[in-house]
N, C-alpha and C. Protein backbone atom coordinates (compact mmCIF):
# COMPACT_ATOMS: atom_id res chain seq x y z
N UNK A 1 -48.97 19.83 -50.33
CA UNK A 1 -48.84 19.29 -51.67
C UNK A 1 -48.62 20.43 -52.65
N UNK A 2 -47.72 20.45 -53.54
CA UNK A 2 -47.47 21.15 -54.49
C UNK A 2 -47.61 20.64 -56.07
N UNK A 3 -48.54 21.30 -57.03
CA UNK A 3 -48.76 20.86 -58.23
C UNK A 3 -48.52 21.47 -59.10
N UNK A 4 -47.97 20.94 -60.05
CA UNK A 4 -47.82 21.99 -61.66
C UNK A 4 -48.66 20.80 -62.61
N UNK A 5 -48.76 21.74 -63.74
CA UNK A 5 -49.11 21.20 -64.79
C UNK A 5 -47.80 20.90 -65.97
N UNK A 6 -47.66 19.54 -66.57
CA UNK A 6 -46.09 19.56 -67.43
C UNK A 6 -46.42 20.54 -68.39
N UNK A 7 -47.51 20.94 -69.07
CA UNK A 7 -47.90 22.02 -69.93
C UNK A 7 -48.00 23.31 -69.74
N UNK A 8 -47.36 23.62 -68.32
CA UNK A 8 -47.36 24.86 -68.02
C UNK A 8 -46.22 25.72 -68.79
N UNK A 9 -46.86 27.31 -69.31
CA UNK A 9 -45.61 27.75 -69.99
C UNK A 9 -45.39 29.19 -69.26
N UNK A 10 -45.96 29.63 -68.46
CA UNK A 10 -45.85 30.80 -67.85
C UNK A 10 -45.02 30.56 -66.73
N UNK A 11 -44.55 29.31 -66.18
CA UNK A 11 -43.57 28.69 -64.83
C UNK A 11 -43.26 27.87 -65.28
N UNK A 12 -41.28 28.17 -65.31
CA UNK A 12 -40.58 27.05 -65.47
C UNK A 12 -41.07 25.96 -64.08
N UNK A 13 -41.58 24.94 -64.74
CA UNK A 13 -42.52 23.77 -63.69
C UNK A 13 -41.44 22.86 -62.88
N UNK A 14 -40.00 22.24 -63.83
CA UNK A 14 -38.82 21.73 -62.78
C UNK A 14 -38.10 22.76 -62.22
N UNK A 15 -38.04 23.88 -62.41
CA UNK A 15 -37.71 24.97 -61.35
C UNK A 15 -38.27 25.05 -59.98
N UNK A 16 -39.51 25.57 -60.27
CA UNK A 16 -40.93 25.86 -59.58
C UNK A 16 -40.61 25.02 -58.86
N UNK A 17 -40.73 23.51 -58.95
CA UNK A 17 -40.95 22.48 -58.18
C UNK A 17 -39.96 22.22 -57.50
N UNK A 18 -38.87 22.23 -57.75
CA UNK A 18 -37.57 22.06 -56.71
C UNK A 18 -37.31 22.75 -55.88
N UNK A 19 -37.57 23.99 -55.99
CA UNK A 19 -37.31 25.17 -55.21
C UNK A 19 -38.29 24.97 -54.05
N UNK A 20 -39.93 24.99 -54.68
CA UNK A 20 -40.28 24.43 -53.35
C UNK A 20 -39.90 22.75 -52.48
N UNK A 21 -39.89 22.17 -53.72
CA UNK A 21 -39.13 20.66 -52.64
C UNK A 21 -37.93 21.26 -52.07
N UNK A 22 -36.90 21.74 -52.08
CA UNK A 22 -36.06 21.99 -51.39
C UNK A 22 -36.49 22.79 -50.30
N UNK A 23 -37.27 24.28 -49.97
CA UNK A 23 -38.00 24.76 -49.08
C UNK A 23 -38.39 24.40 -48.42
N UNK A 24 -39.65 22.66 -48.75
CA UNK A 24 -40.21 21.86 -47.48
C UNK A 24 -38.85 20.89 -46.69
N UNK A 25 -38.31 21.10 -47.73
CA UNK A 25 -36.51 19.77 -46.94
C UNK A 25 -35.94 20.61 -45.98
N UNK A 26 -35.83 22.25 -46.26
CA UNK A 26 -35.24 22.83 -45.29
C UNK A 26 -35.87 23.17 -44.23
N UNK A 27 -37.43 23.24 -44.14
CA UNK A 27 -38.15 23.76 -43.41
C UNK A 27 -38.47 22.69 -41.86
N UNK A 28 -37.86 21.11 -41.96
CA UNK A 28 -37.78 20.58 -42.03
C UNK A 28 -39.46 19.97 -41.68
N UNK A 29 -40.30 19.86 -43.32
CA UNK A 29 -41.32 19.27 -43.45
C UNK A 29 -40.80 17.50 -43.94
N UNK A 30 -41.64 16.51 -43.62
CA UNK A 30 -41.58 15.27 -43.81
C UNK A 30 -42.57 14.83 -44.68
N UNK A 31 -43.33 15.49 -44.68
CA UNK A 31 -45.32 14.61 -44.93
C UNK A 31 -45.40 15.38 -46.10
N UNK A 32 -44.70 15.43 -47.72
CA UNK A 32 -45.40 16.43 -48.33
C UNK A 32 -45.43 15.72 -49.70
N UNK A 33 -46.11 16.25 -50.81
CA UNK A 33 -45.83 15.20 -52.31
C UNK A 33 -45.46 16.63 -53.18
N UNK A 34 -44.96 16.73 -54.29
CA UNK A 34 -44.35 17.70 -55.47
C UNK A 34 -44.65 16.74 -56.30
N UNK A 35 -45.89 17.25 -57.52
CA UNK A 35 -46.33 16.59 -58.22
C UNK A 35 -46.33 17.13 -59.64
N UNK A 36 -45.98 16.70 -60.86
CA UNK A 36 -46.26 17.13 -62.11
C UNK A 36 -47.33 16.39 -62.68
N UNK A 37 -48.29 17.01 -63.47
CA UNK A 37 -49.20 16.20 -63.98
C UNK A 37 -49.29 16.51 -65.51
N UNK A 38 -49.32 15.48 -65.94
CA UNK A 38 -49.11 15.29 -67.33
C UNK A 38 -50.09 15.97 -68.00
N UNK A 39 -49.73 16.94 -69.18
CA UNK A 39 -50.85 17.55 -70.19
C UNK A 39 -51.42 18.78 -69.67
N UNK A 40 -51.13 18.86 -68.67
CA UNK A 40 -52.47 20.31 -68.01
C UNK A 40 -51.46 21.32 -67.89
N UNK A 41 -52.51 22.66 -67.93
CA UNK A 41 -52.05 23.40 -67.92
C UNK A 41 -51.66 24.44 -66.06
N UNK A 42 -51.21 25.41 -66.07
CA UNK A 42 -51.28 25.93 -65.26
C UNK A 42 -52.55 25.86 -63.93
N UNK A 43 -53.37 26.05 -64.99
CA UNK A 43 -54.88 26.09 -64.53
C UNK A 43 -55.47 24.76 -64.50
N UNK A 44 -54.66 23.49 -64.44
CA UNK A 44 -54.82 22.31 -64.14
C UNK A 44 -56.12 21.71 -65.41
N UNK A 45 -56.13 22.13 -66.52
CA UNK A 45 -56.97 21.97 -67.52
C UNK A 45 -55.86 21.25 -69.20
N UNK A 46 -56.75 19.89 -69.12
CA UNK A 46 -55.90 19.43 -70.30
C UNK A 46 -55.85 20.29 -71.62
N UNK A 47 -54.77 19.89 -71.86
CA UNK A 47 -54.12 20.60 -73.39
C UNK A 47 -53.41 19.93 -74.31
N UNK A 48 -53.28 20.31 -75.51
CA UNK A 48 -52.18 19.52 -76.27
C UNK A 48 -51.05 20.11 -76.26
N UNK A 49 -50.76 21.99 -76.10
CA UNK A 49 -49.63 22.65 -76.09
C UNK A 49 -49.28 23.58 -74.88
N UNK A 50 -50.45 24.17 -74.21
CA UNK A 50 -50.28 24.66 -73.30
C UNK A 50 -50.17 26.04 -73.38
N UNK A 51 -50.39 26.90 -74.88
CA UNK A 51 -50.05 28.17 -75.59
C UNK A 51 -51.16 28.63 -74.96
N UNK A 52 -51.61 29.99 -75.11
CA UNK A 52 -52.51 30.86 -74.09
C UNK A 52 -54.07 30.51 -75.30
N UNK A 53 -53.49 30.40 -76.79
CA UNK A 53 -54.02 30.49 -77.86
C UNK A 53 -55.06 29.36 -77.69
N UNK A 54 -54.85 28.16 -77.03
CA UNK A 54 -55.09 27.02 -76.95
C UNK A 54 -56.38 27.11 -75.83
N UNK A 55 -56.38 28.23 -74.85
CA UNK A 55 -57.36 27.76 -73.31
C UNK A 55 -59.16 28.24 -74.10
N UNK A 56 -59.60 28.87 -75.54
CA UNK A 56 -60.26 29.31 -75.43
C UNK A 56 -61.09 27.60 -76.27
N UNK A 57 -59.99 26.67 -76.67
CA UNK A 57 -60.70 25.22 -76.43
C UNK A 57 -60.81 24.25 -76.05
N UNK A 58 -60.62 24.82 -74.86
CA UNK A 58 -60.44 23.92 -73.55
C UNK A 58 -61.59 23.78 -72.67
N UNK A 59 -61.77 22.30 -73.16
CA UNK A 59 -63.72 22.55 -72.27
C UNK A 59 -64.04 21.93 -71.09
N UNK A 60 -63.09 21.78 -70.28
CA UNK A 60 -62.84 21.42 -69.07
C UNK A 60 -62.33 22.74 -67.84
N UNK A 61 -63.16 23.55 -66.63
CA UNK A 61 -62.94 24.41 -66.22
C UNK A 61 -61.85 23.64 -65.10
N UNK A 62 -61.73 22.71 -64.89
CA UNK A 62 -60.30 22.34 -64.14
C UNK A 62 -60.50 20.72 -64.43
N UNK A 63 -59.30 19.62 -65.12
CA UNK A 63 -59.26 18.47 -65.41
C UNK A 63 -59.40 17.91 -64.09
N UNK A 64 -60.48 16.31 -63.92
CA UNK A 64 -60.75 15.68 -62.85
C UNK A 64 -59.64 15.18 -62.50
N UNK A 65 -58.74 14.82 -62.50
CA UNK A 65 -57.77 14.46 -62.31
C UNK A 65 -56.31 15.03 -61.14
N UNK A 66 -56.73 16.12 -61.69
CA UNK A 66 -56.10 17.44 -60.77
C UNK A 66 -57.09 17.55 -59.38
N UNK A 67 -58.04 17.36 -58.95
CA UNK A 67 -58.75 17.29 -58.13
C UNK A 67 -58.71 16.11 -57.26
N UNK A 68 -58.85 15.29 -58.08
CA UNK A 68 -58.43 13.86 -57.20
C UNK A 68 -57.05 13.83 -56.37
């Protein structure tokens, strides 16, 4: 399984993610998910912008959601 956060700004995230979906297509993996998750950041922690400025009020050390 591969995850980004859509708020990620340090990795282009539809880059990131294709490159590895294409990697598991060539590799020839079957069983896999490429997932974006809405709002979080890199560090799988919700945000409103995703700026670095932003993680010091962020009071979640990884969003439940990302875990599930």
């Amino acid at each position: 399984m591969s995850l980004n956060g859509s708020k990620e700004t340090q990795v282009n995230t539809s880059t990131n993610q294709s490159t590895i979906r294409n990697a598991l297509i060539k590799g020839g993996n079957k069983k896999y998910k490429v997932m974006e998750l809405e709002n979080l950041t890199h560090l799988f922690q919700e945000c409103k912008t995703g700026k670095m400025n932003e993680y010091k009020e962020i009071e979640h050390t990884m969003f439940p959601i990302a875990m599930n």
